[in-house]
C-alpha atoms as a PDB file:
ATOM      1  CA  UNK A   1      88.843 117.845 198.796  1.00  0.00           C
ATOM      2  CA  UNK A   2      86.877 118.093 202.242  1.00  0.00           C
ATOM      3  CA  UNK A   3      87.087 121.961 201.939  1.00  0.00           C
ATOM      4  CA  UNK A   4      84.933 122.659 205.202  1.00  0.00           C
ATOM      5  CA  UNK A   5      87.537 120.211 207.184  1.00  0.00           C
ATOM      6  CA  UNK A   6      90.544 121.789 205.651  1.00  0.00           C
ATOM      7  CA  UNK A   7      89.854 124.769 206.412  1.00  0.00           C
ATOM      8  CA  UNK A   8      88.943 124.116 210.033  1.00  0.00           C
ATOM      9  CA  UNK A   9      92.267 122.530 210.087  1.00  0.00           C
ATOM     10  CA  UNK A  10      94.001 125.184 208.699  1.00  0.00           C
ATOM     11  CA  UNK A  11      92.089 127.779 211.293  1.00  0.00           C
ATOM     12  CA  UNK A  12      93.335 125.193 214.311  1.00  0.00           C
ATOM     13  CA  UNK A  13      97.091 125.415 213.050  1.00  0.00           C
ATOM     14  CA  UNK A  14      96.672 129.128 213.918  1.00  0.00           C
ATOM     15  CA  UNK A  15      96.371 130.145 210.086  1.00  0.00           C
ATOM     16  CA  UNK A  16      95.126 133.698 209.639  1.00  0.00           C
ATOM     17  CA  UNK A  17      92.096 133.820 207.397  1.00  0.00           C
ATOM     18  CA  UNK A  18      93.718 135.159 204.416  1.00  0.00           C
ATOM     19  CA  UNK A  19      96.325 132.409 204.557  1.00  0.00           C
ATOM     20  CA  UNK A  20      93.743 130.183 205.046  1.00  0.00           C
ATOM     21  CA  UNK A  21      91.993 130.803 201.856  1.00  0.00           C
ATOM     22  CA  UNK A  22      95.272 131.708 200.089  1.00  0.00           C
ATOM     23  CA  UNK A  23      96.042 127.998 201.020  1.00  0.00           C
ATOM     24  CA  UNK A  24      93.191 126.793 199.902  1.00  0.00           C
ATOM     25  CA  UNK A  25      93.218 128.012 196.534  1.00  0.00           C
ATOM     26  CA  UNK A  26      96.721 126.995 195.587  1.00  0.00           C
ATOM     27  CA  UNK A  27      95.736 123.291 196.686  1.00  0.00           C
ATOM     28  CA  UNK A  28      92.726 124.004 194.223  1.00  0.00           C
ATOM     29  CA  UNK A  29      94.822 124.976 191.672  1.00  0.00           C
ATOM     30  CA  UNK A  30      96.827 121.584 191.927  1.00  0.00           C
ATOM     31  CA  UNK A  31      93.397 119.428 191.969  1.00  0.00           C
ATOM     32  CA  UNK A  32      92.386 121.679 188.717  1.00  0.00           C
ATOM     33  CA  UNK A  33      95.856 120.273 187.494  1.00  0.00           C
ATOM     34  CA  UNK A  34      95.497 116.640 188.091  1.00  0.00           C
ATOM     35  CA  UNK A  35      92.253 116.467 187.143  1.00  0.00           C
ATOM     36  CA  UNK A  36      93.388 118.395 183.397  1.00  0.00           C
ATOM     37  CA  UNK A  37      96.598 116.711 182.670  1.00  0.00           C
ATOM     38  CA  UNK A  38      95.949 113.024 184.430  1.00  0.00           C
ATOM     39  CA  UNK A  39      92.330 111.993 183.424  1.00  0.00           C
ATOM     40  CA  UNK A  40      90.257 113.130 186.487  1.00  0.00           C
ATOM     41  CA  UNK A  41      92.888 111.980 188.881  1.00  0.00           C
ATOM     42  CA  UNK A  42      91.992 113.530 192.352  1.00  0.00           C
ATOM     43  CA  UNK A  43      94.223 115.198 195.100  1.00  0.00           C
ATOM     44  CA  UNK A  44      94.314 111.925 197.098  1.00  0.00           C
ATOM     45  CA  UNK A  45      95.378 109.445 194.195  1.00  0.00           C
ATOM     46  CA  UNK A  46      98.589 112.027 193.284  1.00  0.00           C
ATOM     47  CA  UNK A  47     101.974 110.482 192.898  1.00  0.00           C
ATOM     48  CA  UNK A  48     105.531 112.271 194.137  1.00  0.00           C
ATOM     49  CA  UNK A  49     105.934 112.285 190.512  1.00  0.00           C
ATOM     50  CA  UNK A  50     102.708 114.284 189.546  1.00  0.00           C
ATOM     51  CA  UNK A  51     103.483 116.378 191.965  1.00  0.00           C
ATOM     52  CA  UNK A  52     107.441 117.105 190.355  1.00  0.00           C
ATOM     53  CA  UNK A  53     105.754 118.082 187.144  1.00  0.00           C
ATOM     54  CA  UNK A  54     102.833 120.339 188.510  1.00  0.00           C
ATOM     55  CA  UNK A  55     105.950 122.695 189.923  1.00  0.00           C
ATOM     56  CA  UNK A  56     107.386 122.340 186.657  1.00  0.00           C
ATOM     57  CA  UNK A  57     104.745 123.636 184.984  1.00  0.00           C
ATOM     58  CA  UNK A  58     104.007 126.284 187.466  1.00  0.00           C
ATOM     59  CA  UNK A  59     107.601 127.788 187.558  1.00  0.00           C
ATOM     60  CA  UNK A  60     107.652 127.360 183.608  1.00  0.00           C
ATOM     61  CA  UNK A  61     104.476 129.768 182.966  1.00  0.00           C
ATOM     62  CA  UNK A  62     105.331 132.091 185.811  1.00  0.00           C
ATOM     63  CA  UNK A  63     109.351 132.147 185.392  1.00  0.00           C
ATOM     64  CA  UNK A  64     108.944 131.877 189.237  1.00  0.00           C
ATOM     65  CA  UNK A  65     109.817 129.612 192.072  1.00  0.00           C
ATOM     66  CA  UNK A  66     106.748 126.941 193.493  1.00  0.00           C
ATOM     67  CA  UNK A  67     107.337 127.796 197.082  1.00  0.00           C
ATOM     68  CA  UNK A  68     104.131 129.104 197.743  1.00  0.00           C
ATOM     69  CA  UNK A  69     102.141 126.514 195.744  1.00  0.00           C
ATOM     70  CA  UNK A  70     104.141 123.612 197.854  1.00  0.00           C
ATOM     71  CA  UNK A  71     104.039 125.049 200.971  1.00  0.00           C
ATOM     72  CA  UNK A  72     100.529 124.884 200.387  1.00  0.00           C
ATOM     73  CA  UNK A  73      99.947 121.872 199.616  1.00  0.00           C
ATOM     74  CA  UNK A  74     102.251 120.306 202.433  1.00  0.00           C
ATOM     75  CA  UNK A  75      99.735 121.839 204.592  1.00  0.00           C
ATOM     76  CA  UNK A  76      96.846 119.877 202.615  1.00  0.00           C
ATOM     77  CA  UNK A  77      98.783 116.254 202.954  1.00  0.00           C
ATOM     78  CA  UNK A  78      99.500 116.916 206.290  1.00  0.00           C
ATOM     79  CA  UNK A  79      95.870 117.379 206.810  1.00  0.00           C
ATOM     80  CA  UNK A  80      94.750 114.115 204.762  1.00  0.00           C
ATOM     81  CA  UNK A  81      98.063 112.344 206.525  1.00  0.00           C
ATOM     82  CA  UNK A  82      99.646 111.371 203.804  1.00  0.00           C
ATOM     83  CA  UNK A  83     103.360 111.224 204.824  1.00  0.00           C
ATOM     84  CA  UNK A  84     104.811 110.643 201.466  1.00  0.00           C
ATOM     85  CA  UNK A  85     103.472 113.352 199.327  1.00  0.00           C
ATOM     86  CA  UNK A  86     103.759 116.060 202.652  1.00  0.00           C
ATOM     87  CA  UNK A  87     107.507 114.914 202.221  1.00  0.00           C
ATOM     88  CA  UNK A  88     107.735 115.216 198.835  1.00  0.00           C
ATOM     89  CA  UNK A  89     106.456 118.760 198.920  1.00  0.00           C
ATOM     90  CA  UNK A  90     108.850 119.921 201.978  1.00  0.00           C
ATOM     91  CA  UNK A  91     111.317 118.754 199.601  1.00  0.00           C
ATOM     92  CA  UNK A  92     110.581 120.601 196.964  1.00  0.00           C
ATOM     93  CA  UNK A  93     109.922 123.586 198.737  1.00  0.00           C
ATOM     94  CA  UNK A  94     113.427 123.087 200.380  1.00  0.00           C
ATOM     95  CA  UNK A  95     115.622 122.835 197.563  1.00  0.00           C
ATOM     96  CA  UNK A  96     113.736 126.321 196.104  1.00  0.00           C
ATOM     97  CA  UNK A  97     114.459 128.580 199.502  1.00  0.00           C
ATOM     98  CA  UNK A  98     118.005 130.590 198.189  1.00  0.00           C
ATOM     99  CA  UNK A  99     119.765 130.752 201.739  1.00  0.00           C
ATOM    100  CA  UNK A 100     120.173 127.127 201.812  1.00  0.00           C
ATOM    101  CA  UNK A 101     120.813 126.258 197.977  1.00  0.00           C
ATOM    102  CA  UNK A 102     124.251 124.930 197.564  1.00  0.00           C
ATOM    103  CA  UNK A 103     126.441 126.875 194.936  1.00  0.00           C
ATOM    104  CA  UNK A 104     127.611 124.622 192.291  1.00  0.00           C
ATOM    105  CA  UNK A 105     131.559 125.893 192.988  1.00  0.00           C
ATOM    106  CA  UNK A 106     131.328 124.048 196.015  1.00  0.00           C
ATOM    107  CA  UNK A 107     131.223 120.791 194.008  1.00  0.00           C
ATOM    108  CA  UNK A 108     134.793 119.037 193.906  1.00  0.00           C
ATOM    109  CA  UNK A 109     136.270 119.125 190.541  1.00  0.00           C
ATOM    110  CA  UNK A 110     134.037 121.514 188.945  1.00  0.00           C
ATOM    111  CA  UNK A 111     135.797 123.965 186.194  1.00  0.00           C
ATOM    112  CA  UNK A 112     135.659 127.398 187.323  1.00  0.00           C
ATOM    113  CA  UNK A 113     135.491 128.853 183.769  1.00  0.00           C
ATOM    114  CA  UNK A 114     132.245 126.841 183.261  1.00  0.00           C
ATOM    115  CA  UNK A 115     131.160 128.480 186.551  1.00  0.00           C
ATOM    116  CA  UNK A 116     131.391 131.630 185.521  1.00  0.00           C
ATOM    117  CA  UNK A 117     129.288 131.244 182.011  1.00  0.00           C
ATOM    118  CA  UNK A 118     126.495 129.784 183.977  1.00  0.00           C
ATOM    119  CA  UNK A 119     126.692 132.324 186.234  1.00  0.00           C
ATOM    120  CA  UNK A 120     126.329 135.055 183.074  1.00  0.00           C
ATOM    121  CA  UNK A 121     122.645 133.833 182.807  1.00  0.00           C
ATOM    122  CA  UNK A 122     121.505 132.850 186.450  1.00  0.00           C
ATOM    123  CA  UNK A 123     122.884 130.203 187.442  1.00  0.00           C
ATOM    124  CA  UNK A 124     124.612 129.708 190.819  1.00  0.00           C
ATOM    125  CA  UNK A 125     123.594 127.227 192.198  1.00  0.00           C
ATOM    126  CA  UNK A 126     121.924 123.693 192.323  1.00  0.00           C
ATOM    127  CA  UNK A 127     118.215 124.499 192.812  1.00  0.00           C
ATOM    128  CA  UNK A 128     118.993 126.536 189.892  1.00  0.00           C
ATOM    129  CA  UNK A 129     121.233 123.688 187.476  1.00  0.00           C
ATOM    130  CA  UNK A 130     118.279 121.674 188.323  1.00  0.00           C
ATOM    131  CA  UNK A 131     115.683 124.145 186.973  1.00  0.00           C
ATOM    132  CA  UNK A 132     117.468 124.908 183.819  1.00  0.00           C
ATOM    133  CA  UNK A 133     118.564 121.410 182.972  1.00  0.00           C
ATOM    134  CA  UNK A 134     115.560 119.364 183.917  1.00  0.00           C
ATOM    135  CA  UNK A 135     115.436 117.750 180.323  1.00  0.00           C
ATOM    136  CA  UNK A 136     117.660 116.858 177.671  1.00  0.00           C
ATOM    137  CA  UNK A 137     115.867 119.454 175.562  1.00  0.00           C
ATOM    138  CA  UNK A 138     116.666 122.204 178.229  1.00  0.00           C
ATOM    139  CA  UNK A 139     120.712 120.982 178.639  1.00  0.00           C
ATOM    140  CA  UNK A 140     120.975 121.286 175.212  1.00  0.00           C
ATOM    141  CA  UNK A 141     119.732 124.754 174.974  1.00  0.00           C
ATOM    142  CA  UNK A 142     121.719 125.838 178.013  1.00  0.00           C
ATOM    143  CA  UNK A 143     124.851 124.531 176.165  1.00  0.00           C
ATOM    144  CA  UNK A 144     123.968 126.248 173.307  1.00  0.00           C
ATOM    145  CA  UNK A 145     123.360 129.909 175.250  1.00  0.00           C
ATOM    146  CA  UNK A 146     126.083 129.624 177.105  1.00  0.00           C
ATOM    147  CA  UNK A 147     129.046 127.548 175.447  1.00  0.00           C
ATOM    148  CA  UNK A 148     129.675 125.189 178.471  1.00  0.00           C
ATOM    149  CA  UNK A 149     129.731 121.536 176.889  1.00  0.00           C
ATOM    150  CA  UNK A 150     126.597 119.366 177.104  1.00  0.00           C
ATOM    151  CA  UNK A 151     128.535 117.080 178.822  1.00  0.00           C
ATOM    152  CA  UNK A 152     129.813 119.505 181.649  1.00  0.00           C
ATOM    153  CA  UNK A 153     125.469 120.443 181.704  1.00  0.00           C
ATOM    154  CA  UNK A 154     124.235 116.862 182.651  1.00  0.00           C
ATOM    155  CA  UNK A 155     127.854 116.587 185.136  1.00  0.00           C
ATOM    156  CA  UNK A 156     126.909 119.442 186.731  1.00  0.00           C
ATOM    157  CA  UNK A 157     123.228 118.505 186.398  1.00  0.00           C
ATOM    158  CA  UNK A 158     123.626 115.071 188.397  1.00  0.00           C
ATOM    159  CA  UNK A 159     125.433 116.842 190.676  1.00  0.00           C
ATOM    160  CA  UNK A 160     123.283 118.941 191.756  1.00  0.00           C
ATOM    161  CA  UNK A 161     120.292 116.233 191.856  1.00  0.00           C
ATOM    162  CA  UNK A 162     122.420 113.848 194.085  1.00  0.00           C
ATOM    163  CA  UNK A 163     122.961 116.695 196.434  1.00  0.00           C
ATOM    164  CA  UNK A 164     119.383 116.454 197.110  1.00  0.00           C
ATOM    165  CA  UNK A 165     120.512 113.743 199.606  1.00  0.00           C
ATOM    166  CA  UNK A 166     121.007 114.696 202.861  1.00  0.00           C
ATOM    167  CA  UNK A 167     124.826 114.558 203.453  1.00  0.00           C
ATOM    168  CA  UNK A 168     125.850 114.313 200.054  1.00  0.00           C
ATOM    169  CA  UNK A 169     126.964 117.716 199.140  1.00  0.00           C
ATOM    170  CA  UNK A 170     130.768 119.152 197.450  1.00  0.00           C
ATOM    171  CA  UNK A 171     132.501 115.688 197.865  1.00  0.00           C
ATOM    172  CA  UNK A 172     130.131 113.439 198.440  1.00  0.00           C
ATOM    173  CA  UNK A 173     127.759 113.946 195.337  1.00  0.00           C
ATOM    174  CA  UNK A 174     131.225 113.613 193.500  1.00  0.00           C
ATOM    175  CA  UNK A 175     132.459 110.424 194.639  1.00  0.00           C
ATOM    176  CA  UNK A 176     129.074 108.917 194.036  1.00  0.00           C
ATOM    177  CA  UNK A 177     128.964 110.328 190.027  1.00  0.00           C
ATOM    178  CA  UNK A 178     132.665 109.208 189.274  1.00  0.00           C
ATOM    179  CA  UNK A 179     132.089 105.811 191.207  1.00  0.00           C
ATOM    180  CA  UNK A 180     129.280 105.442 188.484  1.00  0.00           C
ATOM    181  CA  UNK A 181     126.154 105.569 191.138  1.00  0.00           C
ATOM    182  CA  UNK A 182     125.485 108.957 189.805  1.00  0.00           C
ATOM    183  CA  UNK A 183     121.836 109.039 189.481  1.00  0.00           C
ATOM    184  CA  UNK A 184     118.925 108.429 192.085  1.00  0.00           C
ATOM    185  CA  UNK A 185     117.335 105.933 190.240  1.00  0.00           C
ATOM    186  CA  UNK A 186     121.009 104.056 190.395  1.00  0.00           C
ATOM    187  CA  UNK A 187     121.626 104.706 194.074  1.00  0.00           C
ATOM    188  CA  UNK A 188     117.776 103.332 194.897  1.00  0.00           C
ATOM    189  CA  UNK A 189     118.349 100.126 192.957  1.00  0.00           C
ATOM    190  CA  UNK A 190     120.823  99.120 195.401  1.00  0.00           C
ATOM    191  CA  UNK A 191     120.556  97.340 198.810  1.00  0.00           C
ATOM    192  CA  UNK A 192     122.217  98.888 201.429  1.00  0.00           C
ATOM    193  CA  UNK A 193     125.836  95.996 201.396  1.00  0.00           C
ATOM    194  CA  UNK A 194     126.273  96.843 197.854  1.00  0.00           C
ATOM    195  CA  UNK A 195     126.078  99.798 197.603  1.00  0.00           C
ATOM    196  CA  UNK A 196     128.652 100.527 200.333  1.00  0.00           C
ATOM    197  CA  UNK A 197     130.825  97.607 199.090  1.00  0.00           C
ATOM    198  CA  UNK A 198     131.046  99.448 195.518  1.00  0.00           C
ATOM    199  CA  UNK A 199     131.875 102.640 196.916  1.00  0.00           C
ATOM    200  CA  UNK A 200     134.497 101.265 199.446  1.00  0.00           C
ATOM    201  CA  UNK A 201     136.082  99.674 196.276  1.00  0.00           C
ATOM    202  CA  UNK A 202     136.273 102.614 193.812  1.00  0.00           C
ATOM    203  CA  UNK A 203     138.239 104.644 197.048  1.00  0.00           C
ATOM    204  CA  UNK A 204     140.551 102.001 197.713  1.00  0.00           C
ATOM    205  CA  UNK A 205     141.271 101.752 194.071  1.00  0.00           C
ATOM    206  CA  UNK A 206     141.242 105.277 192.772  1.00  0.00           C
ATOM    207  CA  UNK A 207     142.406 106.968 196.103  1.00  0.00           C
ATOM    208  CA  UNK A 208     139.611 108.835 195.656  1.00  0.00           C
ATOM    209  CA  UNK A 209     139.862 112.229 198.609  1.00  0.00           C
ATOM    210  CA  UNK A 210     136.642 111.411 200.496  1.00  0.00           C
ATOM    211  CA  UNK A 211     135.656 109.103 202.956  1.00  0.00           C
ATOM    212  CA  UNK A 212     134.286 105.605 201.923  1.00  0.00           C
ATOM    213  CA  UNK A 213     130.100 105.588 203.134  1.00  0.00           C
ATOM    214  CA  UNK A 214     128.946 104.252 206.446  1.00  0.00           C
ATOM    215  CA  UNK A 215     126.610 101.549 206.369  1.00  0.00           C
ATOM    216  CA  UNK A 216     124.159 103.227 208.309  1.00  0.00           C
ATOM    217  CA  UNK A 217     125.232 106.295 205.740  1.00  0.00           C
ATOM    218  CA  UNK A 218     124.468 103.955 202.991  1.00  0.00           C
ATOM    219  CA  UNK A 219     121.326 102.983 204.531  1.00  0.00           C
ATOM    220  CA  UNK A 220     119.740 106.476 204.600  1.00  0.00           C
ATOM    221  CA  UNK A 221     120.999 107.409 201.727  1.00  0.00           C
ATOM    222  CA  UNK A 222     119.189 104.537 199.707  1.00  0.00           C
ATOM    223  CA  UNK A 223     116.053 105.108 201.724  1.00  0.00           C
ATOM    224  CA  UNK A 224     115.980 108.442 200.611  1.00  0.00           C
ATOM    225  CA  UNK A 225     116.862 107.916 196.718  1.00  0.00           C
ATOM    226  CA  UNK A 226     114.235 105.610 196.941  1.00  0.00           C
ATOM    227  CA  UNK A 227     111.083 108.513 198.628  1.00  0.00           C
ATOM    228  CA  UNK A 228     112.508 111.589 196.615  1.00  0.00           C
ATOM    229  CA  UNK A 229     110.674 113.120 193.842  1.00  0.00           C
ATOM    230  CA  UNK A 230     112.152 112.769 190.191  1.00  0.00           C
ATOM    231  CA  UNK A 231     112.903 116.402 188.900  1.00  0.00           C
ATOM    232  CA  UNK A 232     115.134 115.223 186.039  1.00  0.00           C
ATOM    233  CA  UNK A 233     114.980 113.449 183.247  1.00  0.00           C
ATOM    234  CA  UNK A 234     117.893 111.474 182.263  1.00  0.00           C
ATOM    235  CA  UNK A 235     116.635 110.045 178.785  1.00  0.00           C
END
């Protein structure tokens, strides 16, 4: 990291100067990181995906959100211009702020008895289903602690990962899961014509309540799939 230039940067964005080294030392902490867990990997050859599991870490040893540690390091691919990891943070950072996490009742067809047990330990809503149910490890605990099936976990789970998507929220992440397009790996695999043409056929068969997906819906929503981060894993 160009420290002297970062700074400088930082200093030019209007940054006070103990945000400025505050800054500075969280993207430090992340090189430390790379450089411990990925074989000397530097801050420049990071993936979306190292970046997923730094947070993870972080938020597992501090039983705290990331948001400071990505809004930090936004700042630091801004400054080196690369687009897809300064996304990949704002993501992150945006499915951790509380005001605009979406509560898991607002999902279609969710069962408000399983609702209420995650509630009993924390959970609300899907920045929170997400944290607790990253692996299969952690959905099986969580079923265990609070009696809500493993398979309501990972349903509620996938969920709350599709609604990552801009636009696909209560009904939308649910037509996608029961249409069988329920992950983001599944959803990126497509082309745009496809994917549309399997979710116009699984409405006009089912009678499913929601609207079938634009194609320039379908579009975005593929082009997206494809850029996000992976926070869970599936397998």
């Amino acid at each position: 990291m160009d420290e002297t230039s970062f700074r400088v940067f930082l200093k030019r964005s209007g940054r006070a100067p103990h945000m400025v080294q505050q800054v500075v030392l969280l993207v430090q902490r992340f090189a430390v990181y790379l450089q411990s867990q990925h074989e000397g990997k530097g801050l420049d050859e990071a993936t979306p995906e190292d970046l997923a599991a730094y947070v993870s870490s972080v938020e597992e040893e501090r039983k705290s959100s990331a948001k400071g540690h990505l809004h930090a390091i936004a700042y630091y691919y801004e400054f080196t211009g690369n687009k897809d990891l300064r996304r990949a943070a704002a993501e992150l950072r945006r499915s951790r702020i509380e005001p605009a996490a979406f509560p898991l009742r607002s999902f279609l067809g969710v069962n408000p008895a399983h609702l209420e047990q995650l509630a009993a330990v924390g959970i609300r809503n899907a920045p929170q289903m997400l944290q607790a149910g990253r692996t299969p490890g952690d959905r099986q605990e969580l079923a265990t602690r609070t009696g809500v099936p493993l398979e309501t976990i990972l349903e509620l789970v996938k969920l709350s990962d599709l609604a990552r998507l801009p636009g696909v929220k209560g009904i939308r992440a649910r037509l996608y899961l029961d249409a069988g397009v329920d992950t983001l790996d599944k959803i990126a695999a497509y082309e745009p014509e496809a994917f549309r043409a399997r979710i116009v056929e699984f409405v006009e068969r089912t009678g499913f309540v929601g609207v079938a997906t634009l194609p320039a819906e379908a579009r975005s929503t593929i082009k997206t799939a494809r850029s996000l981060p992976r926070l869970v894993e599936f397998e």
